[in-house]
ModelCIF file with pLDDT and N, C-alpha, C, O atoms, coordinates in Angstrom:
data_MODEL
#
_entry.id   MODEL 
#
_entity.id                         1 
_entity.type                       polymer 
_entity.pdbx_number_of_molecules   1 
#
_entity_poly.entity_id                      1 
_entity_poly.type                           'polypeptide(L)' 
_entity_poly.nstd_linkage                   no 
_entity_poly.nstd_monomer                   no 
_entity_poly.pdbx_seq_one_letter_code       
;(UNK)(UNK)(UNK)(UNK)(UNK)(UNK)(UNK)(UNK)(UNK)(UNK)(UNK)(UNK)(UNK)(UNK)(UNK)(UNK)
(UNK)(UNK)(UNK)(UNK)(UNK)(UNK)(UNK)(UNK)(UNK)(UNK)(UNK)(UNK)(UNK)(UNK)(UNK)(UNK)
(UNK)(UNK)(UNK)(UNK)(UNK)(UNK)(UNK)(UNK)(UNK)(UNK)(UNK)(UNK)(UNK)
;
_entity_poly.pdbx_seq_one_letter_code_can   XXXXXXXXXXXXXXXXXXXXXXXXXXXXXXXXXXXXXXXXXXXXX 
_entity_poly.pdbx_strand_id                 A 
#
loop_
_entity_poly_seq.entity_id 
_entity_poly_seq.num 
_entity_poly_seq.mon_id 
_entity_poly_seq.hetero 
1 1  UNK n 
1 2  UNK n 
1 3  UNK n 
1 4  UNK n 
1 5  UNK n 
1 6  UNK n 
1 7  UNK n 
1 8  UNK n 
1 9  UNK n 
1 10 UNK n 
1 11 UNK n 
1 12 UNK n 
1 13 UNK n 
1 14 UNK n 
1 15 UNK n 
1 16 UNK n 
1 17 UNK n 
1 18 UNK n 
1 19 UNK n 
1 20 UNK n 
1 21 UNK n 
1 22 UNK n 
1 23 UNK n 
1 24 UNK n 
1 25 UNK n 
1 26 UNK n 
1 27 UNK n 
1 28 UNK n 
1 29 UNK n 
1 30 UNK n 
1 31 UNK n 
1 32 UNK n 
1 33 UNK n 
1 34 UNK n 
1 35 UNK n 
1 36 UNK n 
1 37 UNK n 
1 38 UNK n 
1 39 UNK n 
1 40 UNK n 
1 41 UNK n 
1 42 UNK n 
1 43 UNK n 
1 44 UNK n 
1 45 UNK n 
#
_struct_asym.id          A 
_struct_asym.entity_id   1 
#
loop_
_ma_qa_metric.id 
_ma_qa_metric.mode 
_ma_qa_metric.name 
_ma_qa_metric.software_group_id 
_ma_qa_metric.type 
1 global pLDDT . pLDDT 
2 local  pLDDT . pLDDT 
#
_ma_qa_metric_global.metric_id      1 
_ma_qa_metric_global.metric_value   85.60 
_ma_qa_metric_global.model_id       1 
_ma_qa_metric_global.ordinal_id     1 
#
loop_
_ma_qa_metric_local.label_asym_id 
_ma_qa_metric_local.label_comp_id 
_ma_qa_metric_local.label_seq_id 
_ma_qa_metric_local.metric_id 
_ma_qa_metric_local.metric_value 
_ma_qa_metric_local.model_id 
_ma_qa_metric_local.ordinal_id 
A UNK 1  2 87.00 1 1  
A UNK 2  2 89.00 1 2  
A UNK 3  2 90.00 1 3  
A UNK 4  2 91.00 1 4  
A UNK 5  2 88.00 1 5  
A UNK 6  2 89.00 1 6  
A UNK 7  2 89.00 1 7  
A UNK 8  2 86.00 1 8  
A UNK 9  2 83.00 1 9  
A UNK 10 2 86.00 1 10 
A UNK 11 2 83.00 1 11 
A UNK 12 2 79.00 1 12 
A UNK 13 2 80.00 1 13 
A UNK 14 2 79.00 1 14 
A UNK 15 2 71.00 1 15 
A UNK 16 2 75.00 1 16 
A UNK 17 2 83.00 1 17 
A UNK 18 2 80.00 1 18 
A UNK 19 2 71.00 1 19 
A UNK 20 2 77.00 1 20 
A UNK 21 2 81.00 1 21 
A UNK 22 2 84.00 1 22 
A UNK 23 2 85.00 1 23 
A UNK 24 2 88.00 1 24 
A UNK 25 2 87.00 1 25 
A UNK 26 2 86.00 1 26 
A UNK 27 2 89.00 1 27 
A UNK 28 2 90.00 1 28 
A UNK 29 2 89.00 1 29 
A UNK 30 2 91.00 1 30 
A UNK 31 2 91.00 1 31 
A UNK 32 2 91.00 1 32 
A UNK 33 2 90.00 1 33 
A UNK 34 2 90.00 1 34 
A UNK 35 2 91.00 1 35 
A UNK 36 2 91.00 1 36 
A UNK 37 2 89.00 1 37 
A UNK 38 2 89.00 1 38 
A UNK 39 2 90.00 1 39 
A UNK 40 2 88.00 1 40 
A UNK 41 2 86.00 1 41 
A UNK 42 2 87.00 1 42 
A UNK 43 2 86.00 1 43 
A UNK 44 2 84.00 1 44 
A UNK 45 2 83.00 1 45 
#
loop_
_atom_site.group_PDB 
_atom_site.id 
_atom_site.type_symbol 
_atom_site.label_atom_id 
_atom_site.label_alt_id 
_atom_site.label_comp_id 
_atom_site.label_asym_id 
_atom_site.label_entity_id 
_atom_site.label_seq_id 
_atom_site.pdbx_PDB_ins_code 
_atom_site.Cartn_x 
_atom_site.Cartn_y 
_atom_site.Cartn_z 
_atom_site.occupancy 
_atom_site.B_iso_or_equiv 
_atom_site.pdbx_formal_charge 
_atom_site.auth_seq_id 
_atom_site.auth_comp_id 
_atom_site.auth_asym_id 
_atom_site.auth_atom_id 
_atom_site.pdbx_PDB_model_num 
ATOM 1   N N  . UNK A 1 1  ? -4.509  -7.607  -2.669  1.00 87.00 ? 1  UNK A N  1 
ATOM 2   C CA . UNK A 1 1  ? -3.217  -7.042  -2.264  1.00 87.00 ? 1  UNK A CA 1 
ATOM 3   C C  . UNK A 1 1  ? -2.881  -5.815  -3.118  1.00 87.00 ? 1  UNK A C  1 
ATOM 4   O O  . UNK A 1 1  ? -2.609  -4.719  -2.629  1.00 87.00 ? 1  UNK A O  1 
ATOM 5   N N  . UNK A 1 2  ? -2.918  -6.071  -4.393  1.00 89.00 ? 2  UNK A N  1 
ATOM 6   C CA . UNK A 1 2  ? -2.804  -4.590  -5.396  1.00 89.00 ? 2  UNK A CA 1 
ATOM 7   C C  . UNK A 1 2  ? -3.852  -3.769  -4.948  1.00 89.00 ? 2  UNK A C  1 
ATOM 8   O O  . UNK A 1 2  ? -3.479  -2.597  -5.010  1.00 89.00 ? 2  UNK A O  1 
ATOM 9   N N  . UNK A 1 3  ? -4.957  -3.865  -4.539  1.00 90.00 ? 3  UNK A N  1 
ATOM 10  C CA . UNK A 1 3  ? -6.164  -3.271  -4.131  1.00 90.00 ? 3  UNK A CA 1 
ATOM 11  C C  . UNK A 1 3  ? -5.513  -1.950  -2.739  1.00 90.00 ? 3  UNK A C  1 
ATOM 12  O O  . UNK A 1 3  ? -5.640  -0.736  -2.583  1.00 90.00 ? 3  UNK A O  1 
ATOM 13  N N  . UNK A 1 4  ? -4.915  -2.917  -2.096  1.00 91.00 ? 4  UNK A N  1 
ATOM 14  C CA . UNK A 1 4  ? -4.356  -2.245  -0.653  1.00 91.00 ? 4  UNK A CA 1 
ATOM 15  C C  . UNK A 1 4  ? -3.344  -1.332  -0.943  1.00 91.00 ? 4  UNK A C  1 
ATOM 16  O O  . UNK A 1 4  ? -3.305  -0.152  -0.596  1.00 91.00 ? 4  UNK A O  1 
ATOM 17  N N  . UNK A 1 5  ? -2.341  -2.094  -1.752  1.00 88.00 ? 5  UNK A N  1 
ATOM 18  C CA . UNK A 1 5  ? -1.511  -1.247  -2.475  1.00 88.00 ? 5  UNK A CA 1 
ATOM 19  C C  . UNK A 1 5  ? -1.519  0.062   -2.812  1.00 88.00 ? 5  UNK A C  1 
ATOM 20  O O  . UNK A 1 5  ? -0.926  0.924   -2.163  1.00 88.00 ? 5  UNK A O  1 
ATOM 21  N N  . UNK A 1 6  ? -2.388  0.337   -4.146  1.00 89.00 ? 6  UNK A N  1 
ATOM 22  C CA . UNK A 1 6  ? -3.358  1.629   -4.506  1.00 89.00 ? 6  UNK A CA 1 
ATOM 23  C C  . UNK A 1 6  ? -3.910  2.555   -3.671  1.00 89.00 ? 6  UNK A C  1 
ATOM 24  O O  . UNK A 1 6  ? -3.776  3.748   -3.943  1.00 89.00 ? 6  UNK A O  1 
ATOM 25  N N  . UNK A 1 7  ? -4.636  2.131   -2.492  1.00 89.00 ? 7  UNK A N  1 
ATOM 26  C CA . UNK A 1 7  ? -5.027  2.817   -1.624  1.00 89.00 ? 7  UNK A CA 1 
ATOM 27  C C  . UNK A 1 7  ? -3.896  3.394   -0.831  1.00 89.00 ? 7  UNK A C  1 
ATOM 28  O O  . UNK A 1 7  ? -4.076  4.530   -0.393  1.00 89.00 ? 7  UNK A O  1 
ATOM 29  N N  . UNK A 1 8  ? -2.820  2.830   -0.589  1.00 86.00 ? 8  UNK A N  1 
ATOM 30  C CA . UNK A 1 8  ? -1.592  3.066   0.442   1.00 86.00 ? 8  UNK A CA 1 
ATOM 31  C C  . UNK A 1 8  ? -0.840  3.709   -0.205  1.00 86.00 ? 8  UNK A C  1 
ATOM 32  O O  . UNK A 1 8  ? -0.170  4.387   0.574   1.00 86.00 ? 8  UNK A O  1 
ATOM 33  N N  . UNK A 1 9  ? -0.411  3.982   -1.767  1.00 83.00 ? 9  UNK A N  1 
ATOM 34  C CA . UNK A 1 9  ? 0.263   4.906   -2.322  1.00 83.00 ? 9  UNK A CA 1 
ATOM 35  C C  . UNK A 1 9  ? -0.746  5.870   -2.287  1.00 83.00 ? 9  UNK A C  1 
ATOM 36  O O  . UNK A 1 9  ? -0.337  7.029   -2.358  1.00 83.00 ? 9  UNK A O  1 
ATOM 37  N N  . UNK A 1 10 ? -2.003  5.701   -2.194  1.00 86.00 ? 10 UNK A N  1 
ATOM 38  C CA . UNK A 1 10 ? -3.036  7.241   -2.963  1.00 86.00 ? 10 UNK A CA 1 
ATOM 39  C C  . UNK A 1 10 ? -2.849  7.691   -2.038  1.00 86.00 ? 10 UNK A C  1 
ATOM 40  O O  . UNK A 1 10 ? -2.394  8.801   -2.313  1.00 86.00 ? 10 UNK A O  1 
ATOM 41  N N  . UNK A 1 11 ? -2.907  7.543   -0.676  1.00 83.00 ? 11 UNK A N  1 
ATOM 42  C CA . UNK A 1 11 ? -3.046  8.555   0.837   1.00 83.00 ? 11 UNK A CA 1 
ATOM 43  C C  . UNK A 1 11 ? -0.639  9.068   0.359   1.00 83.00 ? 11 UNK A C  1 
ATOM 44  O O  . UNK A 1 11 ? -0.189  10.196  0.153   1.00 83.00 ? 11 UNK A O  1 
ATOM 45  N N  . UNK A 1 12 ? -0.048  8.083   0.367   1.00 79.00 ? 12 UNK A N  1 
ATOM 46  C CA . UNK A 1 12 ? 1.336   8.690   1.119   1.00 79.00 ? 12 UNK A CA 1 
ATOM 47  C C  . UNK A 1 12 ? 1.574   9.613   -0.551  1.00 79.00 ? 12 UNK A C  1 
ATOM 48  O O  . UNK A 1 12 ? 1.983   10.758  -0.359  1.00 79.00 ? 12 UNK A O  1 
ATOM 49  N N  . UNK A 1 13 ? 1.470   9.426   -1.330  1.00 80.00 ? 13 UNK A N  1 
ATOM 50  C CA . UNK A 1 13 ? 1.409   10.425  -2.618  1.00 80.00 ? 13 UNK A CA 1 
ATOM 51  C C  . UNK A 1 13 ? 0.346   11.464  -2.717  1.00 80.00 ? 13 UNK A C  1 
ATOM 52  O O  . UNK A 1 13 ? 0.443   12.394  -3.518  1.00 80.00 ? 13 UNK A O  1 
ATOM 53  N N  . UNK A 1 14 ? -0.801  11.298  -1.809  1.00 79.00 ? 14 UNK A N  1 
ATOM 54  C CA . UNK A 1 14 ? -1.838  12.677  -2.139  1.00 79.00 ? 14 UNK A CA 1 
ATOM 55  C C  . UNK A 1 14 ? -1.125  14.103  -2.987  1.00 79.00 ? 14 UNK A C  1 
ATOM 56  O O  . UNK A 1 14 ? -1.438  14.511  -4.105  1.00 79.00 ? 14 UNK A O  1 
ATOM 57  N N  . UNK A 1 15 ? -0.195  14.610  -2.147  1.00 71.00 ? 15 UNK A N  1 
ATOM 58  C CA . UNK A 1 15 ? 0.109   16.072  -2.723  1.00 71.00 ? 15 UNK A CA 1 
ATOM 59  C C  . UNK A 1 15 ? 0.249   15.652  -4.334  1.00 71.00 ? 15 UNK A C  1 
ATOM 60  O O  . UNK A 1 15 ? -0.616  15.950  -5.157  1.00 71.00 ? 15 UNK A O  1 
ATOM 61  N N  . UNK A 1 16 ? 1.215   15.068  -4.593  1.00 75.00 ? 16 UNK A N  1 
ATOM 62  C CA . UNK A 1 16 ? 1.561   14.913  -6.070  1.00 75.00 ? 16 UNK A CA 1 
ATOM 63  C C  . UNK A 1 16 ? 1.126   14.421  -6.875  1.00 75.00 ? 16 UNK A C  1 
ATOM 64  O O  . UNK A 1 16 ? 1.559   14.426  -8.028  1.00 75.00 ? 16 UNK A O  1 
ATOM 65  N N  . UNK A 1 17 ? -0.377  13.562  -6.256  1.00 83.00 ? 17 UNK A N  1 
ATOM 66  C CA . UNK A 1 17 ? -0.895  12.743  -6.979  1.00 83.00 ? 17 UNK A CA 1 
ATOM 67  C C  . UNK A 1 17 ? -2.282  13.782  -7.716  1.00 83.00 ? 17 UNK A C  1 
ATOM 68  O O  . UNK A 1 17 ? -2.785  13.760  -8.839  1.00 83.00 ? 17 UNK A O  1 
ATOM 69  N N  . UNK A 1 18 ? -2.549  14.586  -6.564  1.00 80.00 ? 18 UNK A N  1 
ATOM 70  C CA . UNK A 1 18 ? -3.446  16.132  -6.795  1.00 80.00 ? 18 UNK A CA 1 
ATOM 71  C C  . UNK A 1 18 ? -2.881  16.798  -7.662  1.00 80.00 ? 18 UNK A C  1 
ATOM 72  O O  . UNK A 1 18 ? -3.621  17.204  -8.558  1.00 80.00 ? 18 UNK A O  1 
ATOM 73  N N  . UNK A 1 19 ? -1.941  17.033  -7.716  1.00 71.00 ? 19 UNK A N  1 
ATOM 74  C CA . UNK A 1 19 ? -1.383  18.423  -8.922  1.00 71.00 ? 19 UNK A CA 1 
ATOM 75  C C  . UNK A 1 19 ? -0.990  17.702  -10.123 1.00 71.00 ? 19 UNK A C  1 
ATOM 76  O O  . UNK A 1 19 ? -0.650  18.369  -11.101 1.00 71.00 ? 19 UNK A O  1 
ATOM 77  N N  . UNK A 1 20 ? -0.990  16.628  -10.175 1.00 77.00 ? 20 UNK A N  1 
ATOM 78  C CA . UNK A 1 20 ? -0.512  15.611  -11.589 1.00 77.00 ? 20 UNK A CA 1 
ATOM 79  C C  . UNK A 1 20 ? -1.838  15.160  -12.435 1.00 77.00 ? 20 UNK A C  1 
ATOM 80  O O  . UNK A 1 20 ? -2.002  14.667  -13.551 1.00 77.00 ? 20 UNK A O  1 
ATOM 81  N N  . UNK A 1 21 ? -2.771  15.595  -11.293 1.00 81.00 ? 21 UNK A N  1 
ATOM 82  C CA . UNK A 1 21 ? -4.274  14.911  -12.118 1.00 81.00 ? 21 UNK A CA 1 
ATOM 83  C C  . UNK A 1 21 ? -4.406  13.444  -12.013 1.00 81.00 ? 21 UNK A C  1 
ATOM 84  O O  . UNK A 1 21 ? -5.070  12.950  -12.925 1.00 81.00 ? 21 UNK A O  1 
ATOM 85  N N  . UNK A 1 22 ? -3.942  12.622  -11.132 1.00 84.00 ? 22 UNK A N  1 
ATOM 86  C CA . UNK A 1 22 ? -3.317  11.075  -11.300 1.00 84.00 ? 22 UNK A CA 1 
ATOM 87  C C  . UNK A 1 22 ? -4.606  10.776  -10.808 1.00 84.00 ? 22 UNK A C  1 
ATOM 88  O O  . UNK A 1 22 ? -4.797  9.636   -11.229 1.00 84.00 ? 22 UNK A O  1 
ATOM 89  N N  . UNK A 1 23 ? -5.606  11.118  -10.168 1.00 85.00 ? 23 UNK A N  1 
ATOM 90  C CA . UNK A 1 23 ? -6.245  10.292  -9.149  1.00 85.00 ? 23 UNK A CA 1 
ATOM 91  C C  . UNK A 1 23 ? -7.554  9.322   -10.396 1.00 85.00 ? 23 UNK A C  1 
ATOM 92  O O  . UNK A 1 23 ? -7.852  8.133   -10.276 1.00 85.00 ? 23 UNK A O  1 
ATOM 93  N N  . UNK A 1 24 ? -8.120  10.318  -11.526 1.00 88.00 ? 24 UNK A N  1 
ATOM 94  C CA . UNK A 1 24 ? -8.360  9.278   -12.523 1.00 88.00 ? 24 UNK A CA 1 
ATOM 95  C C  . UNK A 1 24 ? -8.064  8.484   -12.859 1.00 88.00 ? 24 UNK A C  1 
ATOM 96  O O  . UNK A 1 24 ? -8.918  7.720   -13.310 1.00 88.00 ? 24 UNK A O  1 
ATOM 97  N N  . UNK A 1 25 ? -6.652  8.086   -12.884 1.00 87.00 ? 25 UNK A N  1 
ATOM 98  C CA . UNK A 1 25 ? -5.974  7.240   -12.908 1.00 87.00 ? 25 UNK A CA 1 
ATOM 99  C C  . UNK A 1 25 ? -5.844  5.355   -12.078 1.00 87.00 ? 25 UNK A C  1 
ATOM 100 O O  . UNK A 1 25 ? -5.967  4.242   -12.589 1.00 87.00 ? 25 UNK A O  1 
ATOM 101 N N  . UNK A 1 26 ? -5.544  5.816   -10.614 1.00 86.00 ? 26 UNK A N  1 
ATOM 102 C CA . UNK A 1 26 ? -5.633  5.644   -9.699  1.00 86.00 ? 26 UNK A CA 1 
ATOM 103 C C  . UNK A 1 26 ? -7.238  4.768   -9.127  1.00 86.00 ? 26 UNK A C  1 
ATOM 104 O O  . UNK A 1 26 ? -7.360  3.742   -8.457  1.00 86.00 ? 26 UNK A O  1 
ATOM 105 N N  . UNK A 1 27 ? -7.847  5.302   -9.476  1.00 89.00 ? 27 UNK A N  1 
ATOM 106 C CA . UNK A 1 27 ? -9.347  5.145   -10.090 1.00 89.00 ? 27 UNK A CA 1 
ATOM 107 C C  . UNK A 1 27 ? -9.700  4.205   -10.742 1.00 89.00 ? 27 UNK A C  1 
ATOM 108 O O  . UNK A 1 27 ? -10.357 3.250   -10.327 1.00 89.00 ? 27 UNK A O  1 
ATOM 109 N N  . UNK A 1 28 ? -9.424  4.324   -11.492 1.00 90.00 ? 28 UNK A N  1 
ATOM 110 C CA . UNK A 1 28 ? -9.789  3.390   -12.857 1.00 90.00 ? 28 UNK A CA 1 
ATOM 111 C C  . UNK A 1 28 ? -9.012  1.893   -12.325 1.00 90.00 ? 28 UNK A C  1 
ATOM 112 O O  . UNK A 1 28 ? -9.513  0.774   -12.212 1.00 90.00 ? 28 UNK A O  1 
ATOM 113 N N  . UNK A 1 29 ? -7.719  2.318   -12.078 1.00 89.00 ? 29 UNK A N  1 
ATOM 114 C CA . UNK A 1 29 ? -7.547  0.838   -11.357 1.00 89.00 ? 29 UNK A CA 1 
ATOM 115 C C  . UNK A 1 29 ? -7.912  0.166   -10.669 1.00 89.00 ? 29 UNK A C  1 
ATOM 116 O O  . UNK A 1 29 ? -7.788  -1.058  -10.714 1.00 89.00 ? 29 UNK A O  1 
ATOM 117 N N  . UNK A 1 30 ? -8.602  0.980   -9.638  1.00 91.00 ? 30 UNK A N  1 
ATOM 118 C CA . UNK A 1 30 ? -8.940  0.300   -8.534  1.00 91.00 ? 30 UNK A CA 1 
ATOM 119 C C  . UNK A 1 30 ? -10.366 -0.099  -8.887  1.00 91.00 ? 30 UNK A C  1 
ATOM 120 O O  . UNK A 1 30 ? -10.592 -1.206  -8.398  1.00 91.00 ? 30 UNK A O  1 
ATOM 121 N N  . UNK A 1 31 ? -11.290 0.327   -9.472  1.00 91.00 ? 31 UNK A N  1 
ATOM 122 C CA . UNK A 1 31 ? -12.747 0.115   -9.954  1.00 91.00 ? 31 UNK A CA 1 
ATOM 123 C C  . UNK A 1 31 ? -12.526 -1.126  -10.644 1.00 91.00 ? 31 UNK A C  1 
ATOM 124 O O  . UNK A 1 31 ? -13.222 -2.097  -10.346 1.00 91.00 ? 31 UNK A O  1 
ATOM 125 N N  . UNK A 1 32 ? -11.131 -1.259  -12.039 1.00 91.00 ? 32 UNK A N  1 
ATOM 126 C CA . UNK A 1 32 ? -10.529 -2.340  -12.575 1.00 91.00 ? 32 UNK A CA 1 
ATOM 127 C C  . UNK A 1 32 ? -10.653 -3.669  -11.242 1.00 91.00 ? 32 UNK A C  1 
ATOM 128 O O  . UNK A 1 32 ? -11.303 -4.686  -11.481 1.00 91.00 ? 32 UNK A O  1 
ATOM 129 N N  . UNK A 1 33 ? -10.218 -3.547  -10.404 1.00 90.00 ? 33 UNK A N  1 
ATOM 130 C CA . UNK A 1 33 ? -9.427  -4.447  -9.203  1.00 90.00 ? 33 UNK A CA 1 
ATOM 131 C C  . UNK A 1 33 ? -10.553 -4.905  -8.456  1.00 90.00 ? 33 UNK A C  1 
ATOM 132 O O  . UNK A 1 33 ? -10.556 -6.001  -7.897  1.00 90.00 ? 33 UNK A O  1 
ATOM 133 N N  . UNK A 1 34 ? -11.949 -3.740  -8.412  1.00 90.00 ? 34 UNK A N  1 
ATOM 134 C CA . UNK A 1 34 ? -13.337 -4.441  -7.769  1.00 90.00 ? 34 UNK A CA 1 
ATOM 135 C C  . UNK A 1 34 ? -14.044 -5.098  -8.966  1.00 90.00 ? 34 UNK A C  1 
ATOM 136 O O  . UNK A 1 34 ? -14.760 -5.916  -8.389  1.00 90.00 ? 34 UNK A O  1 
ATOM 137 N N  . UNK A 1 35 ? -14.199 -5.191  -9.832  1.00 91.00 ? 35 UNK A N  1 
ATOM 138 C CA . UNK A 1 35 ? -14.838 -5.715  -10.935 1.00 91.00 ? 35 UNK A CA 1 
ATOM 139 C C  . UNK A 1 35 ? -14.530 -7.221  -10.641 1.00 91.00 ? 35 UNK A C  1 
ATOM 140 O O  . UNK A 1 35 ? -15.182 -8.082  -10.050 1.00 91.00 ? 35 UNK A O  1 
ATOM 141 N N  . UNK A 1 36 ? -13.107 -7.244  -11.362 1.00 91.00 ? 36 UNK A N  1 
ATOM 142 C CA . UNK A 1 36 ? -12.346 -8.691  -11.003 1.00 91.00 ? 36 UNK A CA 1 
ATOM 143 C C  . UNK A 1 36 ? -12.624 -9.384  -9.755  1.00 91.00 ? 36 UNK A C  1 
ATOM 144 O O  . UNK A 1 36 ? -12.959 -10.569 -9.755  1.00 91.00 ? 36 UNK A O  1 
ATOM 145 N N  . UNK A 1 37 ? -12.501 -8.715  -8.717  1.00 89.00 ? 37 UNK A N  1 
ATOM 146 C CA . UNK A 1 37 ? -13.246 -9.331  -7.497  1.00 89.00 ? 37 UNK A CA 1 
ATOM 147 C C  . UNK A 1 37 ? -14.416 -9.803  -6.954  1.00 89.00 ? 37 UNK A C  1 
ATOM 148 O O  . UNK A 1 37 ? -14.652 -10.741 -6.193  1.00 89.00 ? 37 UNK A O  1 
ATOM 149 N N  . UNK A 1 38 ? -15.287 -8.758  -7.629  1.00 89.00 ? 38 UNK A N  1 
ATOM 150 C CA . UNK A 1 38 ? -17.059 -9.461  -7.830  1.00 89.00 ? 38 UNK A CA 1 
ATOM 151 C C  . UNK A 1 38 ? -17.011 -11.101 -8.783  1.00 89.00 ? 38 UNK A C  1 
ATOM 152 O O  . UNK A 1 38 ? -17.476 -12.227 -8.607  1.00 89.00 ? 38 UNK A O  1 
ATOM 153 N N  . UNK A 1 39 ? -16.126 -10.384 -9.876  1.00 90.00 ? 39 UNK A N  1 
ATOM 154 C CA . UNK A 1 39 ? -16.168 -11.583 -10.927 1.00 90.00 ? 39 UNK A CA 1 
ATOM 155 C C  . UNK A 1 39 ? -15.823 -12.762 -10.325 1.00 90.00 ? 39 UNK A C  1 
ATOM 156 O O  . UNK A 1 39 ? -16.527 -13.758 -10.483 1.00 90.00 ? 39 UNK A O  1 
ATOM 157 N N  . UNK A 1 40 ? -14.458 -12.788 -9.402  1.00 88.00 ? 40 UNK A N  1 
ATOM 158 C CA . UNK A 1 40 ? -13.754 -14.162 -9.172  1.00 88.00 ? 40 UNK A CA 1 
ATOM 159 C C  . UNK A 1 40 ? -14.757 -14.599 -7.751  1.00 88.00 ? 40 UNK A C  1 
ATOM 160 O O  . UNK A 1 40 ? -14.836 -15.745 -7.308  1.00 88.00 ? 40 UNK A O  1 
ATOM 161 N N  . UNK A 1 41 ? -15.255 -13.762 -7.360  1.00 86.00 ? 41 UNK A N  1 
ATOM 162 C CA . UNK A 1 41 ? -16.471 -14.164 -5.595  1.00 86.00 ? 41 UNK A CA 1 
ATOM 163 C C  . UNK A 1 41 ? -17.649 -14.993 -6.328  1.00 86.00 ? 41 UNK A C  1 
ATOM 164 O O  . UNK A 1 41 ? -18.075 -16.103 -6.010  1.00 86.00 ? 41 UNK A O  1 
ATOM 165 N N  . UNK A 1 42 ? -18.109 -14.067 -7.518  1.00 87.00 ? 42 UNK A N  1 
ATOM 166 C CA . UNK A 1 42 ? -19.220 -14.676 -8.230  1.00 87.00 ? 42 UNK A CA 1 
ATOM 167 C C  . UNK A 1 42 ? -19.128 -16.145 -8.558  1.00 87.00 ? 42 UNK A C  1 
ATOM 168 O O  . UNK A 1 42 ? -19.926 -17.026 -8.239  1.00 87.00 ? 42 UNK A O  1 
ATOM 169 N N  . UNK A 1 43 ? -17.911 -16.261 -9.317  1.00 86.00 ? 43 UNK A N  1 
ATOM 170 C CA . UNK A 1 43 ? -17.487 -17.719 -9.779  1.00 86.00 ? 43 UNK A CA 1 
ATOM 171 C C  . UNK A 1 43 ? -17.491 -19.005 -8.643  1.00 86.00 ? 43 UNK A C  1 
ATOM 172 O O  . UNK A 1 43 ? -18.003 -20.122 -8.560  1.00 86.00 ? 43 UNK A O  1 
ATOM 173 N N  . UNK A 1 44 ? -16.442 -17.989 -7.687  1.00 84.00 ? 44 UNK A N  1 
ATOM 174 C CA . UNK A 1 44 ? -16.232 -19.184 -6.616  1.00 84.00 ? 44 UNK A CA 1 
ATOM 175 C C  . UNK A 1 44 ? -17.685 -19.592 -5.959  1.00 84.00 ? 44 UNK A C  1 
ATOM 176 O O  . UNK A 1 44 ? -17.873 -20.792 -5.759  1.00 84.00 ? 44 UNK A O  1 
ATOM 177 N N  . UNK A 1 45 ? -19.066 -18.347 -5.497  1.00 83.00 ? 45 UNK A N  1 
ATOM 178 C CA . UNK A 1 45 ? -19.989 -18.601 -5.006  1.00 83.00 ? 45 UNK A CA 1 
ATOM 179 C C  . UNK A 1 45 ? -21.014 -19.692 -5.953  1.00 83.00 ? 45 UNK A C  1 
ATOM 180 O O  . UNK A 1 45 ? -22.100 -20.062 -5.506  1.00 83.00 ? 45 UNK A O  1 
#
């Protein structure tokens, strides 16, 4: 759900998220948010 989140602010914020430099940001979370998800699939599998 935070995953969807991230993605749905990155598209309706693009302009400001471009001139702020945010998308490293933005990034890092979401790479954060697939990690955890391999991790918790791994466990459950």
């Amino acid at each position: 759900r935070k995953q969807m989140r991230i993605i749905s602010e990155t598209f309706k914020g693009y302009t400001e998220i471009q001139l702020n430099h945010a998308f490293p940001l933005f990034h890092k979370r979401f790479e954060e948010g697939l990690q955890k998800i391999s991790l918790y699939r791994e466990e459950t599998d």
